[in-house]
C-alpha atoms as a PDB file:
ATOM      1  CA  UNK A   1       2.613 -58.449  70.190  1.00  0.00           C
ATOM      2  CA  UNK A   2      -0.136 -59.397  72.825  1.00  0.00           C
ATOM      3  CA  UNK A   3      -0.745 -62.747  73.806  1.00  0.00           C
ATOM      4  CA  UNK A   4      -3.636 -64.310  72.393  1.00  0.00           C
ATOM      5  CA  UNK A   5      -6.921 -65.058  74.548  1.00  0.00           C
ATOM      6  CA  UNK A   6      -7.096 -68.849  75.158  1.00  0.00           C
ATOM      7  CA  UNK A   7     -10.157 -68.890  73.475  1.00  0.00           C
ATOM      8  CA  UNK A   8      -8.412 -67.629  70.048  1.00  0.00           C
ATOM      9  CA  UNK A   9      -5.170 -69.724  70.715  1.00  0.00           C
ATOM     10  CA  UNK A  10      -4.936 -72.524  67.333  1.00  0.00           C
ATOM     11  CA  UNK A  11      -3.211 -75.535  67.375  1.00  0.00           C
ATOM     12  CA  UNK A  12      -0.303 -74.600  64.312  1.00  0.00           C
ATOM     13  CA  UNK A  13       1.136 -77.454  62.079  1.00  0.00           C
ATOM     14  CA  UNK A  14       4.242 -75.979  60.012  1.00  0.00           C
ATOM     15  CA  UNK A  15       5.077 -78.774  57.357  1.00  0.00           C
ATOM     16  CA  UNK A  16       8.584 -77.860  55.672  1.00  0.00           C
ATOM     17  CA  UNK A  17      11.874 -79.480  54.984  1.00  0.00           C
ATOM     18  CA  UNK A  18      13.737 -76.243  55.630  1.00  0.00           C
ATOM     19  CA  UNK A  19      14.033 -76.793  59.407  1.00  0.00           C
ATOM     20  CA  UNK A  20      15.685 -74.002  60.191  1.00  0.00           C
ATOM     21  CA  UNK A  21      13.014 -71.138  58.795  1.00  0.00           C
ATOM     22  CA  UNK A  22       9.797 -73.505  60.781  1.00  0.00           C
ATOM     23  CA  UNK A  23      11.559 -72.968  63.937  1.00  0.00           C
ATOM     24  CA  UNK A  24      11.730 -69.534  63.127  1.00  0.00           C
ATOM     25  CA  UNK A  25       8.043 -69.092  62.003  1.00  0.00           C
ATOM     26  CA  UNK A  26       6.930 -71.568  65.279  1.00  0.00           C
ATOM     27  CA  UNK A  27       8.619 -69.274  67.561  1.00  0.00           C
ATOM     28  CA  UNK A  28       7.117 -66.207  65.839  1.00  0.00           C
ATOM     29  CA  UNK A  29       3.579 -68.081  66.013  1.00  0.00           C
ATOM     30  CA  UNK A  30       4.104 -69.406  69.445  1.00  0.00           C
ATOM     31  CA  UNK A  31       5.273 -65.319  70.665  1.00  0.00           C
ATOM     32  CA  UNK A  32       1.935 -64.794  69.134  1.00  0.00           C
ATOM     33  CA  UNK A  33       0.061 -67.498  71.714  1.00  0.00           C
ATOM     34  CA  UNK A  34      -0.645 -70.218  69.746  1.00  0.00           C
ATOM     35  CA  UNK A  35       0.792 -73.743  69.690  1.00  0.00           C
ATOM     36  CA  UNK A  36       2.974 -74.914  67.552  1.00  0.00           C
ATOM     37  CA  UNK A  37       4.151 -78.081  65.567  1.00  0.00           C
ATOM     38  CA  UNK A  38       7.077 -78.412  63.144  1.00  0.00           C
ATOM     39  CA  UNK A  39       7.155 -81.559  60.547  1.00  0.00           C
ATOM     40  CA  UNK A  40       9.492 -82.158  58.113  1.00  0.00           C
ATOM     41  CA  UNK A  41       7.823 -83.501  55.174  1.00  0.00           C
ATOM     42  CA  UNK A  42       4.346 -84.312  53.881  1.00  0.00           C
ATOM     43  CA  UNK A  43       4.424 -88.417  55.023  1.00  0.00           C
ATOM     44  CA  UNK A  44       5.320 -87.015  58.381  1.00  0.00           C
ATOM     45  CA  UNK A  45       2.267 -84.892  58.716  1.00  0.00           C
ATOM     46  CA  UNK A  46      -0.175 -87.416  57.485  1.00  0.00           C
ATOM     47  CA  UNK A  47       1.197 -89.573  60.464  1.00  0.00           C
ATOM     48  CA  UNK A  48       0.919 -86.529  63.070  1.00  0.00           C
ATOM     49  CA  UNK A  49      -1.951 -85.541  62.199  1.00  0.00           C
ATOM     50  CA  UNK A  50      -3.642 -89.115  63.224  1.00  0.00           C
ATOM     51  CA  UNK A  51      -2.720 -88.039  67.155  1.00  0.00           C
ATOM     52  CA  UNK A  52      -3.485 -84.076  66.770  1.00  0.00           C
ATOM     53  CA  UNK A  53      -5.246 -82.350  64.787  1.00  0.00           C
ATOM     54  CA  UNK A  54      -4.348 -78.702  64.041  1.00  0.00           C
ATOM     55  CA  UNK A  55      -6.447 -75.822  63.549  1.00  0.00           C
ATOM     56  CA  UNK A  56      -4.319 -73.901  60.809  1.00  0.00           C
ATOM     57  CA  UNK A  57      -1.426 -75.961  58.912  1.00  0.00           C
ATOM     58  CA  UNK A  58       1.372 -74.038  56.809  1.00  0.00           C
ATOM     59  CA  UNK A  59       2.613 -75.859  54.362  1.00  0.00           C
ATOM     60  CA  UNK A  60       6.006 -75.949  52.064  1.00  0.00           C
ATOM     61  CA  UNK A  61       4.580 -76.500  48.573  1.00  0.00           C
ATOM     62  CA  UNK A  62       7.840 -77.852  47.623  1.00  0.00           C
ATOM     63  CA  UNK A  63       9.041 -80.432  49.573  1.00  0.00           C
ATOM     64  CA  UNK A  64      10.684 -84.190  48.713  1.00  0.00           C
ATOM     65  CA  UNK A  65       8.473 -87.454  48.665  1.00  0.00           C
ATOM     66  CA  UNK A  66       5.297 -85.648  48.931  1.00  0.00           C
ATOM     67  CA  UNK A  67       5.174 -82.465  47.537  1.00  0.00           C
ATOM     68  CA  UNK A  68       2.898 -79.601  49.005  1.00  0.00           C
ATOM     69  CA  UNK A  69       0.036 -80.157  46.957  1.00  0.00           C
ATOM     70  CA  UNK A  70      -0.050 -83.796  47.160  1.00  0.00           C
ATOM     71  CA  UNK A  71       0.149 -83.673  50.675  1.00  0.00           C
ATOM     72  CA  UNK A  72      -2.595 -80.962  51.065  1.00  0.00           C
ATOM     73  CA  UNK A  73      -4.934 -82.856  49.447  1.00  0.00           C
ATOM     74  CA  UNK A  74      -4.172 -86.210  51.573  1.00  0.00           C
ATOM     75  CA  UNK A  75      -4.749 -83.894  54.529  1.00  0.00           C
ATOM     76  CA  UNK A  76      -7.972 -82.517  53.221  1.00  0.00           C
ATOM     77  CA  UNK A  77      -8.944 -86.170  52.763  1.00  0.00           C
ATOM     78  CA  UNK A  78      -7.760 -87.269  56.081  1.00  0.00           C
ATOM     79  CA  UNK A  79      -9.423 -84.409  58.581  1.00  0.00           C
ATOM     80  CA  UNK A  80     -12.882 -83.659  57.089  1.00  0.00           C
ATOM     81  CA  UNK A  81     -13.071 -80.428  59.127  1.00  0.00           C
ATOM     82  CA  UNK A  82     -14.688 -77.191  57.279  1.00  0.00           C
ATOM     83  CA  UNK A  83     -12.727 -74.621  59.218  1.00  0.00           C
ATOM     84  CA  UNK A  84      -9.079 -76.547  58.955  1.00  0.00           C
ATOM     85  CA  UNK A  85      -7.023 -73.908  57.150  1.00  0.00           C
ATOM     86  CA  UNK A  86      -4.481 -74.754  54.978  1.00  0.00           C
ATOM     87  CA  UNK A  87      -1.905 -72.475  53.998  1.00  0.00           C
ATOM     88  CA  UNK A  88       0.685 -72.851  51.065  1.00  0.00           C
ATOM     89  CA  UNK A  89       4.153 -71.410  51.543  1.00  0.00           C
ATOM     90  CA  UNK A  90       7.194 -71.394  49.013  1.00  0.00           C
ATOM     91  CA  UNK A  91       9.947 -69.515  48.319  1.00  0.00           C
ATOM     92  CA  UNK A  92       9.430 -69.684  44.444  1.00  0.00           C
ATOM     93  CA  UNK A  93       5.993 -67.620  42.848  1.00  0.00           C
ATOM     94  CA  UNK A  94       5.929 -70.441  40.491  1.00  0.00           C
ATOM     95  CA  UNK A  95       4.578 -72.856  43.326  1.00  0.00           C
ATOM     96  CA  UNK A  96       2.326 -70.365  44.773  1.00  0.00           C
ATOM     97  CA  UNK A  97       0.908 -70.527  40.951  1.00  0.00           C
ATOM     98  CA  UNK A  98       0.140 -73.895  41.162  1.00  0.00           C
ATOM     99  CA  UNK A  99      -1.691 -73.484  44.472  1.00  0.00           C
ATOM    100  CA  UNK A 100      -3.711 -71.536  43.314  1.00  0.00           C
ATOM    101  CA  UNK A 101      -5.595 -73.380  41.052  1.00  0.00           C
ATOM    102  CA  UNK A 102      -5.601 -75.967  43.921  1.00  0.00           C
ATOM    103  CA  UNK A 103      -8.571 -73.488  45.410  1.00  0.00           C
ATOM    104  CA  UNK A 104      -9.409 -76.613  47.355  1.00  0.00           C
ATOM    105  CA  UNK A 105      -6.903 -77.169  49.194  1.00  0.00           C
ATOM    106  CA  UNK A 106      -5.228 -74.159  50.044  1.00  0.00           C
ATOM    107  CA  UNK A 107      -7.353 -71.140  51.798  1.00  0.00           C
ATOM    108  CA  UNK A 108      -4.003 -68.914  51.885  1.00  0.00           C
ATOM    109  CA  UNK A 109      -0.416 -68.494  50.155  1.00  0.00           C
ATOM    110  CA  UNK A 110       2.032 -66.820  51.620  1.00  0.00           C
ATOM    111  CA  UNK A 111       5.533 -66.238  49.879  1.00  0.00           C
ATOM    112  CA  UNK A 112       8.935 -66.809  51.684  1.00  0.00           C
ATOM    113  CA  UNK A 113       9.968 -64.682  53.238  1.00  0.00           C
ATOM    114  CA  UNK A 114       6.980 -64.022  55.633  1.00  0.00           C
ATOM    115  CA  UNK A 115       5.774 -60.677  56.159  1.00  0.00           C
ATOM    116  CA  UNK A 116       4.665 -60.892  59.470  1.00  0.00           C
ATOM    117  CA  UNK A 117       1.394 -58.739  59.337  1.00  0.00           C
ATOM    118  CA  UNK A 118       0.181 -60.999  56.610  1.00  0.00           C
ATOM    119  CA  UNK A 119       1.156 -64.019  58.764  1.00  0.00           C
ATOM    120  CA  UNK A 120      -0.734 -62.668  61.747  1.00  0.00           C
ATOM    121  CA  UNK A 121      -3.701 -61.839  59.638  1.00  0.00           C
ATOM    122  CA  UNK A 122      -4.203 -65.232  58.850  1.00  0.00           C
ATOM    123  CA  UNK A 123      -3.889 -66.743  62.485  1.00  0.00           C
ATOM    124  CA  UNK A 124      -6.588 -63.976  63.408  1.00  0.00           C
ATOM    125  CA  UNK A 125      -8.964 -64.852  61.078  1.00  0.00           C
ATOM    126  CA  UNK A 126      -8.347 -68.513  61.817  1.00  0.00           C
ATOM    127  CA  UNK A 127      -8.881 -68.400  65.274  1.00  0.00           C
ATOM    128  CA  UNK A 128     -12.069 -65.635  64.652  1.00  0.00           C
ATOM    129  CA  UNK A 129     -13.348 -68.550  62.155  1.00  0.00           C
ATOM    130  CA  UNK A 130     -12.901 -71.321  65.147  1.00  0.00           C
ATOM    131  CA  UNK A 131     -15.179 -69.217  67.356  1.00  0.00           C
END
């Protein structure tokens, strides 16, 4: 795993209740050279986001108060930026379904557990996208 150049590094937002697996994808992401953010639900984001806006934002599609979806529309809403990525995560395909057909809102899915070539994939074209 190389370092990225600074002019590829993103700005990361993981958004997921489970905090033990988003400090374990943020240190994965920040070995990779990006920064990294990790909020706990989807009320929390909409707040962070106000103060720093991320380039690439993973989020748990099933989450309390405001679920995944919910919250990645809100998002969409609130940073009118065409080359934010959103990415859905979830443990269960069923969720994944349903952000699917949110084509919107979600330019990725990934399923829990992360493969980490898929992860890094996404970051690349991200930060190729930002560029």
């Amino acid at each position: 795993m190389v370092k990225v150049p600074p002019n590829r590094q993103l700005k990361v937002m993981i958004v997921d209740d489970n905090v033990e697996f988003a400090q374990s994808l943020c240190a994965l992401v920040t070995a990779w050279g990006h920064d990294c953010e990790i909020v706990e639900d989807g009320e929390k984001a909409l707040i962070a986001v106000r103060d720093n806006i991320p380039d690439l934002i993973i989020l748990d599609i099933l989450m309390p108060y405001l679920d995944g979806i919910e919250t990645g529309r809100a998002l969409r809403a609130q940073i009118r930026r065409a080359n934010l990525v959103i990415v859905a995560i979830s443990a269960w395909a069923q969720n994944l379904d349903k952000a699917l057909s949110e084509a919107e809102v979600f330019n990725h899915r990934l399923m829990k557990p992360v493969r980490n070539e898929e992860l890094e994939r996404i970051l690349e074209r991200a930060a190729e996208a930002l560029n």
